[in-house]
C-alpha atoms as a PDB file:
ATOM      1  CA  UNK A   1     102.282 116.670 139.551  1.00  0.00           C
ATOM      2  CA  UNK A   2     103.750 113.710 137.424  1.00  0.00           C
ATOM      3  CA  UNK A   3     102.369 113.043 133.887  1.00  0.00           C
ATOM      4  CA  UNK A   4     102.096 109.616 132.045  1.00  0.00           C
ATOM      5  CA  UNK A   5     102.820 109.749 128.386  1.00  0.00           C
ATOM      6  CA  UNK A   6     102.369 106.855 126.464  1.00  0.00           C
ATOM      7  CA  UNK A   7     103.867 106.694 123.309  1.00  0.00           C
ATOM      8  CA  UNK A   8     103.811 104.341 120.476  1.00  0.00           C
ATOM      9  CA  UNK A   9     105.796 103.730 117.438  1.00  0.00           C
ATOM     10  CA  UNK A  10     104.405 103.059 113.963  1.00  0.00           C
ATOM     11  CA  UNK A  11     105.176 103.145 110.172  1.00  0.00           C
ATOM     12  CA  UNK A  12     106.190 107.075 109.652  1.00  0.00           C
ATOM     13  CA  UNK A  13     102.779 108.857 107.998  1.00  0.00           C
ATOM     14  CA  UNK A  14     104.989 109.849 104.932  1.00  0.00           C
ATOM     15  CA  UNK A  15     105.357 106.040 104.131  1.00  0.00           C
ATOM     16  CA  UNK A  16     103.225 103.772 102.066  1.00  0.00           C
ATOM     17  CA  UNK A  17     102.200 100.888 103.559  1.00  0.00           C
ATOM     18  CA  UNK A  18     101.929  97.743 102.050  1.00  0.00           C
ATOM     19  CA  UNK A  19     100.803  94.095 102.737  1.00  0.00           C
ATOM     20  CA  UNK A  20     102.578  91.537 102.749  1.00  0.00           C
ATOM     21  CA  UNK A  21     102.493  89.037 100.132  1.00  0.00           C
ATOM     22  CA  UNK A  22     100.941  86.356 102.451  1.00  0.00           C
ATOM     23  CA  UNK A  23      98.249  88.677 103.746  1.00  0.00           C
ATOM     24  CA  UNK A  24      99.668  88.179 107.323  1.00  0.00           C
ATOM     25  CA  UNK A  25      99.987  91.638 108.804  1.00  0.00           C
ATOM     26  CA  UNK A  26     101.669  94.887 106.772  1.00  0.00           C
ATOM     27  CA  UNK A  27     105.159  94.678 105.744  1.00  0.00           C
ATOM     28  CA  UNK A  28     107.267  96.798 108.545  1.00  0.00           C
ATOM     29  CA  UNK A  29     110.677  95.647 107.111  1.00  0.00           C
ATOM     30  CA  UNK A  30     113.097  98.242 106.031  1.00  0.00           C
ATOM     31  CA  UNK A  31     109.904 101.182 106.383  1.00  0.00           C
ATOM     32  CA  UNK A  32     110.789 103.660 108.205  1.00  0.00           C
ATOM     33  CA  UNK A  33     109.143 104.284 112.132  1.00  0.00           C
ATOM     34  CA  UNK A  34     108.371 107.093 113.987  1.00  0.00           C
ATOM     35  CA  UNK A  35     106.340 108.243 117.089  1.00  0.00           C
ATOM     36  CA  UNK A  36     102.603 108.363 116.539  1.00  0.00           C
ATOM     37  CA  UNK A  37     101.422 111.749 115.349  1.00  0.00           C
ATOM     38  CA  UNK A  38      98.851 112.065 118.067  1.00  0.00           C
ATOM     39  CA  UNK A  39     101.388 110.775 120.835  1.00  0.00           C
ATOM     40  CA  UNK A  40     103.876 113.408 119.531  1.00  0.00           C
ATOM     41  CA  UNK A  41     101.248 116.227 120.343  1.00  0.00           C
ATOM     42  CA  UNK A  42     100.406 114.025 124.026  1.00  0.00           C
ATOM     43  CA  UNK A  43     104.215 114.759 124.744  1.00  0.00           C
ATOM     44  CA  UNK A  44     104.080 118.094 123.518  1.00  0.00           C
ATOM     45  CA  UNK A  45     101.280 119.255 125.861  1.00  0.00           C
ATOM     46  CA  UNK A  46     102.971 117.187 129.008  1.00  0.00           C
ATOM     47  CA  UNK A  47     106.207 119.196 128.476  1.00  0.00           C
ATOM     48  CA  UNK A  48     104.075 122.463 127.859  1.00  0.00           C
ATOM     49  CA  UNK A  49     102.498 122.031 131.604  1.00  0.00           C
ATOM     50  CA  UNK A  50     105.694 121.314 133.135  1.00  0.00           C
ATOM     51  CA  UNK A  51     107.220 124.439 131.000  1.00  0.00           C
ATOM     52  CA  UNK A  52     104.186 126.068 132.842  1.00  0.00           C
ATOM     53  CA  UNK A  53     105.058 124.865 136.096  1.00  0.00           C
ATOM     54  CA  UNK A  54     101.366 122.747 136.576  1.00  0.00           C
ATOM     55  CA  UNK A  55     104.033 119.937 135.994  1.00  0.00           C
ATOM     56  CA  UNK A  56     107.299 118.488 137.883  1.00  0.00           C
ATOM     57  CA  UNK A  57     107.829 115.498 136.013  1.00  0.00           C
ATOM     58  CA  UNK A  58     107.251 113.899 132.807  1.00  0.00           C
ATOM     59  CA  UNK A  59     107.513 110.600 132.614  1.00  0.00           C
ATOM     60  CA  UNK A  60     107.090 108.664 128.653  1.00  0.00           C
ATOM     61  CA  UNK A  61     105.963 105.009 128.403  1.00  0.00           C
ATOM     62  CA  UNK A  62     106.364 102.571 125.063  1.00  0.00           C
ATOM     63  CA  UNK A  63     105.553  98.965 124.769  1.00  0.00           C
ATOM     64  CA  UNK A  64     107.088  96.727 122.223  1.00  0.00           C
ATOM     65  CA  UNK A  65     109.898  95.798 120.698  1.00  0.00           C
ATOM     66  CA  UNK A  66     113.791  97.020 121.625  1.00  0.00           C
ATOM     67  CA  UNK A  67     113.496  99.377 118.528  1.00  0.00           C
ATOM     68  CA  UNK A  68     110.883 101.482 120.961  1.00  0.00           C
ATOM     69  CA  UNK A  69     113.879 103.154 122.643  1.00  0.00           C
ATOM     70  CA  UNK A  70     114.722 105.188 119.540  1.00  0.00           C
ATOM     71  CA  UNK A  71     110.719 106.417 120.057  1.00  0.00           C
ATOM     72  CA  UNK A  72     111.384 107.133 124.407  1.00  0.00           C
ATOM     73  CA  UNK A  73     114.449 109.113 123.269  1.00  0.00           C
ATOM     74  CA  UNK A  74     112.484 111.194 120.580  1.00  0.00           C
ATOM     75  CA  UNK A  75     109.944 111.659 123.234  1.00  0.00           C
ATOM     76  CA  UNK A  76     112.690 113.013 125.808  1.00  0.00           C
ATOM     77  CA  UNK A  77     114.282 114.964 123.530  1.00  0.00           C
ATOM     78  CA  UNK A  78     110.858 117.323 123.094  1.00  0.00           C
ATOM     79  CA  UNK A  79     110.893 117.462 127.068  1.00  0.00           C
ATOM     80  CA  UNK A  80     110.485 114.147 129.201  1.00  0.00           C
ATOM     81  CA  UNK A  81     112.435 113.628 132.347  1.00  0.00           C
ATOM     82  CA  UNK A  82     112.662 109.809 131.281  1.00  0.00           C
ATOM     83  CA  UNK A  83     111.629 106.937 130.058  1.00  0.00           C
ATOM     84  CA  UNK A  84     110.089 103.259 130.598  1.00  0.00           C
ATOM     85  CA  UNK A  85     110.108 100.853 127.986  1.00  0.00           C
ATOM     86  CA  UNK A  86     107.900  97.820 128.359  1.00  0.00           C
ATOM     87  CA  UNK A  87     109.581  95.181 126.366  1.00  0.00           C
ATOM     88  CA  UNK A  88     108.102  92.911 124.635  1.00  0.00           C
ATOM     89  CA  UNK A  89     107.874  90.974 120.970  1.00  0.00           C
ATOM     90  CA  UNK A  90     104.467  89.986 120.977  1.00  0.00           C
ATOM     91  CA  UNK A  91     101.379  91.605 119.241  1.00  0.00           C
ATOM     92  CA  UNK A  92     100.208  93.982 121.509  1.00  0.00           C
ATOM     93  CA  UNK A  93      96.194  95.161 121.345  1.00  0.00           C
ATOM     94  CA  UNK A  94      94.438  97.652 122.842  1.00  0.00           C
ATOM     95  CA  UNK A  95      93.372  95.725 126.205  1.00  0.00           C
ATOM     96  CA  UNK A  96      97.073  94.856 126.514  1.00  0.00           C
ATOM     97  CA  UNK A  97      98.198  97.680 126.264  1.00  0.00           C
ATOM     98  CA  UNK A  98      95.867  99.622 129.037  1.00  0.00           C
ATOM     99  CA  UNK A  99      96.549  96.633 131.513  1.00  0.00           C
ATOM    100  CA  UNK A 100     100.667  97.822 131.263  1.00  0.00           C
ATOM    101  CA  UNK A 101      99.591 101.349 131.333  1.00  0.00           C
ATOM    102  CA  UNK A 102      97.462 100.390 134.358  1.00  0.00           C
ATOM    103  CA  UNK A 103     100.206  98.553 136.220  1.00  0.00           C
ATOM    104  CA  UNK A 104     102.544 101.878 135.531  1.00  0.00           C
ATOM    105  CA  UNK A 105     100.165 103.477 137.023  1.00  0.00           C
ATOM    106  CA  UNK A 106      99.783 101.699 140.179  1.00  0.00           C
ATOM    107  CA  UNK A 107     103.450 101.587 140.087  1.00  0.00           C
ATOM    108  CA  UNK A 108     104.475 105.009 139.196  1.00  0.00           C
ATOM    109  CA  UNK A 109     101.359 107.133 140.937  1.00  0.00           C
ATOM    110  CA  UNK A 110     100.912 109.752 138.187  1.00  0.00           C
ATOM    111  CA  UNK A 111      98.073 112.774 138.719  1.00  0.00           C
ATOM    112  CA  UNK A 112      97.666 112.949 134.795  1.00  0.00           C
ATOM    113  CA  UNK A 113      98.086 110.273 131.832  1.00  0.00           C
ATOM    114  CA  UNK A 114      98.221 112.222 128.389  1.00  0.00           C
ATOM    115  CA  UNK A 115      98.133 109.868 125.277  1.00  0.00           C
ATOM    116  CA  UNK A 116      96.880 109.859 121.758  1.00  0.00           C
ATOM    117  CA  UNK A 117      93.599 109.238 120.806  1.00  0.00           C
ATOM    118  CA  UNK A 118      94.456 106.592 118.361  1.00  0.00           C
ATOM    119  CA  UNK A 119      97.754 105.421 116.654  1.00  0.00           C
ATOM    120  CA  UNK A 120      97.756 105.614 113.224  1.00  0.00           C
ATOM    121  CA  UNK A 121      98.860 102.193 112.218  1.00  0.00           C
ATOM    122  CA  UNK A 122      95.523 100.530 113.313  1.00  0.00           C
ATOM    123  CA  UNK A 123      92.925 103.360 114.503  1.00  0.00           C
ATOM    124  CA  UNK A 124      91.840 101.376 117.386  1.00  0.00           C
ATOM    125  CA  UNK A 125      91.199 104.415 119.551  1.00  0.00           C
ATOM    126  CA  UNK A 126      90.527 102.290 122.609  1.00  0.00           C
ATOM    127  CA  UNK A 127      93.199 102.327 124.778  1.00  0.00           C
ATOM    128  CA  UNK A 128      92.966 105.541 126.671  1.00  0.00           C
ATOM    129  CA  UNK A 129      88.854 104.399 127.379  1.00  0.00           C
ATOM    130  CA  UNK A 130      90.366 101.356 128.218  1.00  0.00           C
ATOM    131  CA  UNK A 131      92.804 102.549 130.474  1.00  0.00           C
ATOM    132  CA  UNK A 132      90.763 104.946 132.563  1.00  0.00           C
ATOM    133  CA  UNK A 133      87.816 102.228 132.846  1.00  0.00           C
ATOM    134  CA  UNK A 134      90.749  99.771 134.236  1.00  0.00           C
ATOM    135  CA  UNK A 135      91.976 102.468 136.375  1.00  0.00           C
ATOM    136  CA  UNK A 136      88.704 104.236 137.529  1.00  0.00           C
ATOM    137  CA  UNK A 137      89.647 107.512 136.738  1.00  0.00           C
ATOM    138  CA  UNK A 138      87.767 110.283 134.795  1.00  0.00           C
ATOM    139  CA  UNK A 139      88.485 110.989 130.822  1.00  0.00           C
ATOM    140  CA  UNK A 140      88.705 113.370 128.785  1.00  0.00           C
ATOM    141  CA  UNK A 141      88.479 112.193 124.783  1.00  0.00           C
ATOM    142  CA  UNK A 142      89.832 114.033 121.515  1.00  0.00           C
ATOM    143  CA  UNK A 143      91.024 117.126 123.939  1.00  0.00           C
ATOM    144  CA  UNK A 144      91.920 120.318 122.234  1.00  0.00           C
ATOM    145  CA  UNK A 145      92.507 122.305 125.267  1.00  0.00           C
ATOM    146  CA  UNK A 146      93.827 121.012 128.636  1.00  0.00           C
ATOM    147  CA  UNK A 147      94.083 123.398 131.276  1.00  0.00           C
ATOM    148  CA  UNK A 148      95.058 122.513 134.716  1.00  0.00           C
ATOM    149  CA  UNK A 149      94.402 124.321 138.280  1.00  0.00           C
ATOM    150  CA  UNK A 150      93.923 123.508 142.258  1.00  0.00           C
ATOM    151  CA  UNK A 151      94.039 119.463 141.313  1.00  0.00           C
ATOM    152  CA  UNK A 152      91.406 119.844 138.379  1.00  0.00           C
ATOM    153  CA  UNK A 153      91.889 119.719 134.768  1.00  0.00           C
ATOM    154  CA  UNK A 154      89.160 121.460 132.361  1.00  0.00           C
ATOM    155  CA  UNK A 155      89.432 119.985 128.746  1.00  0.00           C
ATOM    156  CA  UNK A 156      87.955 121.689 125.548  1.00  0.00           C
ATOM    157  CA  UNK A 157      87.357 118.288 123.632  1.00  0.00           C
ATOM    158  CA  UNK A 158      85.958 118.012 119.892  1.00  0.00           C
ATOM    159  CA  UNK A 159      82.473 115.998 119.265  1.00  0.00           C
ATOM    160  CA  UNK A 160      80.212 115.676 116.234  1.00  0.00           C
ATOM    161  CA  UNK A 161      77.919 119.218 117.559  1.00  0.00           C
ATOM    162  CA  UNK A 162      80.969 121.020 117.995  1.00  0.00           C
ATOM    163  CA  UNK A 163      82.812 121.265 121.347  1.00  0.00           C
ATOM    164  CA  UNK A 164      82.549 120.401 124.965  1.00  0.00           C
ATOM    165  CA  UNK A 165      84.155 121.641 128.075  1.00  0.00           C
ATOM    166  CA  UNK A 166      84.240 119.761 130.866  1.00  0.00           C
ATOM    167  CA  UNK A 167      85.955 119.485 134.139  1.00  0.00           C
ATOM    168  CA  UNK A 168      87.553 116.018 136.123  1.00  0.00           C
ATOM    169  CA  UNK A 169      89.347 115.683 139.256  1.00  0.00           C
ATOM    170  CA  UNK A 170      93.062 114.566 138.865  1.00  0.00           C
ATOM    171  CA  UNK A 171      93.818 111.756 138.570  1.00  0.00           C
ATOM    172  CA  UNK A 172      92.532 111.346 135.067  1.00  0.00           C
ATOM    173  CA  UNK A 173      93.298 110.151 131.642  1.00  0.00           C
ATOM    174  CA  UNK A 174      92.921 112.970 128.593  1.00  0.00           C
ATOM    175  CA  UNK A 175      93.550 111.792 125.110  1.00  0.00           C
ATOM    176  CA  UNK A 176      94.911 114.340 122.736  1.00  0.00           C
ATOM    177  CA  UNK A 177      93.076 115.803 119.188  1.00  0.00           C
ATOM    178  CA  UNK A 178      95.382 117.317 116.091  1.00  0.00           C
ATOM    179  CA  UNK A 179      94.070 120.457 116.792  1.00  0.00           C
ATOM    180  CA  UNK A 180      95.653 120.763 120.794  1.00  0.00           C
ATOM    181  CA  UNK A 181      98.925 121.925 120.070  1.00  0.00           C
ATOM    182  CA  UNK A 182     101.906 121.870 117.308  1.00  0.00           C
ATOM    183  CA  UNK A 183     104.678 119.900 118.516  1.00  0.00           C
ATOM    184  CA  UNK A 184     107.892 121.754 118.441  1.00  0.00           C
ATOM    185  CA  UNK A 185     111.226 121.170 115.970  1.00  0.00           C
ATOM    186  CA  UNK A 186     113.392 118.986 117.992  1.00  0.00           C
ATOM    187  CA  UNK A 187     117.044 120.152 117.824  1.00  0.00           C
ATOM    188  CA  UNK A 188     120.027 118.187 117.784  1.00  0.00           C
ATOM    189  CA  UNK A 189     121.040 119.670 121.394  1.00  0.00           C
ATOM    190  CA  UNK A 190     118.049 118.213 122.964  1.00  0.00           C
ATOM    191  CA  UNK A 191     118.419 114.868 121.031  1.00  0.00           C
ATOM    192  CA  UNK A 192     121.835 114.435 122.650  1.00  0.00           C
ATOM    193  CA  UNK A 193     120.690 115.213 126.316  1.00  0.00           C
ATOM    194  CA  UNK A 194     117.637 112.806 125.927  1.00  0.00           C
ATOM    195  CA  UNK A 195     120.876 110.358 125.293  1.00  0.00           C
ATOM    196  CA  UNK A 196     121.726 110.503 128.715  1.00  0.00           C
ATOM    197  CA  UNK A 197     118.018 110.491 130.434  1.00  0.00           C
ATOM    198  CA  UNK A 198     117.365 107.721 131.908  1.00  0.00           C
ATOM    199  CA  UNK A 199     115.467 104.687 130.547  1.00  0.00           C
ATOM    200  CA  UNK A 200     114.231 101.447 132.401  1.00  0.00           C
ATOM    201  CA  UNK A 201     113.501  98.552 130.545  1.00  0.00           C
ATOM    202  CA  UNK A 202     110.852  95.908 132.025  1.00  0.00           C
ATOM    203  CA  UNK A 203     109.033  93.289 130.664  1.00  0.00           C
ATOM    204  CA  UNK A 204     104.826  92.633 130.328  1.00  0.00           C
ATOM    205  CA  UNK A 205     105.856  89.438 133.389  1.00  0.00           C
ATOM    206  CA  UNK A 206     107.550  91.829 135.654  1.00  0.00           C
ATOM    207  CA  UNK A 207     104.306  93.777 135.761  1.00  0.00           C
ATOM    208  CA  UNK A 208     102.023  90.257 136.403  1.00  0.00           C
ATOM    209  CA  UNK A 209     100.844  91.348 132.900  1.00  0.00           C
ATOM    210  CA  UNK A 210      99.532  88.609 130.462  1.00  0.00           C
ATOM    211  CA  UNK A 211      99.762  90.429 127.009  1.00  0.00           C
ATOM    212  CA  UNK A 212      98.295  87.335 125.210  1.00  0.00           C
ATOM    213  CA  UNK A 213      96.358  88.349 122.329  1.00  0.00           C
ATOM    214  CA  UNK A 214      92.453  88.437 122.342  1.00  0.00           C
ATOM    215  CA  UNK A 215      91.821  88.846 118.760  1.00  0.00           C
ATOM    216  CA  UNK A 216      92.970  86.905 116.002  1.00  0.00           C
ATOM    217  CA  UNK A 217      93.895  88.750 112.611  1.00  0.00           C
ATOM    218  CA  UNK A 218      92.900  86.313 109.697  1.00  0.00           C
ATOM    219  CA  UNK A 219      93.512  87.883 106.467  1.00  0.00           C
ATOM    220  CA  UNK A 220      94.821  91.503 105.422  1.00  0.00           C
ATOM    221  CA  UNK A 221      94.370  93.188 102.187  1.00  0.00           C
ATOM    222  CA  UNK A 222      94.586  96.141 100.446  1.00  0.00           C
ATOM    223  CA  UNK A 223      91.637  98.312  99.208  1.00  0.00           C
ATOM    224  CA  UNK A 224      90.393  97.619  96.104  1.00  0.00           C
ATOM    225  CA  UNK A 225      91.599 100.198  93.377  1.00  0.00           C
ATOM    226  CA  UNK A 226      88.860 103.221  92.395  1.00  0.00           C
ATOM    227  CA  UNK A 227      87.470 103.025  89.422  1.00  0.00           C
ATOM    228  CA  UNK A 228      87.976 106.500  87.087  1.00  0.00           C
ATOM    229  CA  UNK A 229      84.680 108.452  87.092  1.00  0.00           C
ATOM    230  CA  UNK A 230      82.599 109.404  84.398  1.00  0.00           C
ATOM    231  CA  UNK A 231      81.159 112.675  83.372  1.00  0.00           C
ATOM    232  CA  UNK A 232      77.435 113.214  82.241  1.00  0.00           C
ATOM    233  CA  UNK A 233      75.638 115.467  80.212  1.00  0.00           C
ATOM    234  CA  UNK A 234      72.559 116.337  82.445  1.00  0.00           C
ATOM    235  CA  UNK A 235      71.180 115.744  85.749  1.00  0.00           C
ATOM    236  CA  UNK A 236      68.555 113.263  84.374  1.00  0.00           C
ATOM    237  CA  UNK A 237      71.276 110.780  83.352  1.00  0.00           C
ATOM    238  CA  UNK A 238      72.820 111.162  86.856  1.00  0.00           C
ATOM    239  CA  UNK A 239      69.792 110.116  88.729  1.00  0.00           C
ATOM    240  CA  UNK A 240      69.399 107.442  86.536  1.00  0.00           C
ATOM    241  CA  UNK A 241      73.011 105.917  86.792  1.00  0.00           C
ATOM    242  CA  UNK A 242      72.538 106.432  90.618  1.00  0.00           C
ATOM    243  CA  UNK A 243      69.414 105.173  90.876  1.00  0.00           C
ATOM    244  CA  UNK A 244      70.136 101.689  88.566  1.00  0.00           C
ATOM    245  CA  UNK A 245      73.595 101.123  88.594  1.00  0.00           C
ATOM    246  CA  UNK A 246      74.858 102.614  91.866  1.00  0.00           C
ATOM    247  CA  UNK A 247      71.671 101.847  93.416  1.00  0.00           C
ATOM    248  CA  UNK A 248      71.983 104.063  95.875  1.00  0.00           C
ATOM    249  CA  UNK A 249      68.898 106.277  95.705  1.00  0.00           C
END
């Protein structure tokens, strides 16, 4: 069985981010970039089922800029066979994004794709439902358990009641929760053998891809400060402040 793992790279999630001056975009100059947490834990599980022998191959996918290599090597140094790197310098959203993973797909003929349920730089979490409505495969949201047997996986996923089990026929697309595993320490051995993994580099044309952007950003700011709170004497005066100058009872 051959897994999919996309993986993106974003502002680390020690850093703070800041705008730009011009309210354009954030300010990713000189900040430093990492893999996205809940890709991290998407590679994690991929390497676990291989470990496990449910897997033969793991394959990780990134598309954006040149810098995403340093991301596909992180990714192969916690346990993927290699990786693919869809080059590009454009702004890439969430439908662009699923149409590369979907032409992968067709290209590369995986039985699972394991990927983050949202990146942390802008909390889209679209692109795995994206990708397995483009595809026409069964998902699997906000998993916290994957288990795979006889060409079926059964995911433990996290909703608002609780959880939910539930059971899809591979191929399929599973997008990973914080709770599904705790990716492992990567050591400096690994980090030099993922130097020598291979890694193909294509662009969004190559794939008959157009990565043009649907959505156009027109201003970003920051949130405006909090206010310090106040402290008062009964519950009388609370319902009152709520009720006139909150006004939200």
């Amino acid at each position: 069985m051959k897994v999919l793992v996309p993986v993106k790279r974003v502002v680390d999630y020690n850093v703070k981010v800041r705008v730009k001056s011009d309210g354009t975009g954030v300010d990713v100059a000189n900040v430093k970039m990492s893999m996205n947490p809940f890709d991290e834990i998407a590679v994690e599980e991929a390497t676990r089922l291989k470990e496990a022998g449910k897997a033969t191959e793991v394959v990780a996918v990134s598309c954006g800029v040149t810098q995403c290599q340093e991301t596909l090597r992180t990714a192969m140094a916690i346990g993927a066979d290699r990786g693919i790197l869809v080059e590009t310098d454009a702004e890439l959203q969430p439908l662009a994004v699923a149409k590369l993973l979907k032409a992968l797909a067709d290209k590369e003929q995986p039985q699972l794709i394991i990927l983050g349920k949202q990146a942390i730089d802008d909390d889209c979490n679209q692109t795995g439902q994206m990708l397995a409505a483009l595809l026409g495969w069964p998902q699997a949201t906000f998993a916290s358990k994957v288990t795979i047997d006889n060409g079926k996986a059964t995911v433990t996923r996290e909703v608002d009641g609780g959880l939910e089990t539930v059971a899809l026929t591979l191929p399929a697309v599973v997008t990973t929760d914080l709770r599904l595993n705790e990716p492992r320490y990567v050591t400096l051995p690994n980090i030099m053998k993922a130097k020598k993994k291979p890694l193909e580099v294509v662009k969004p044309a190559d794939l008959g891809v157009d990565v043009a952007p649907r959505l156009k950003t027109l201003k970003v700011s920051e949130p405006p400060k909090r206010s310090a709170g106040i402290k008062v004497p009964d519950v009388a005066t609370l319902v009152t402040k709520l009720r006139n100058e909150a006004k939200v009872i």
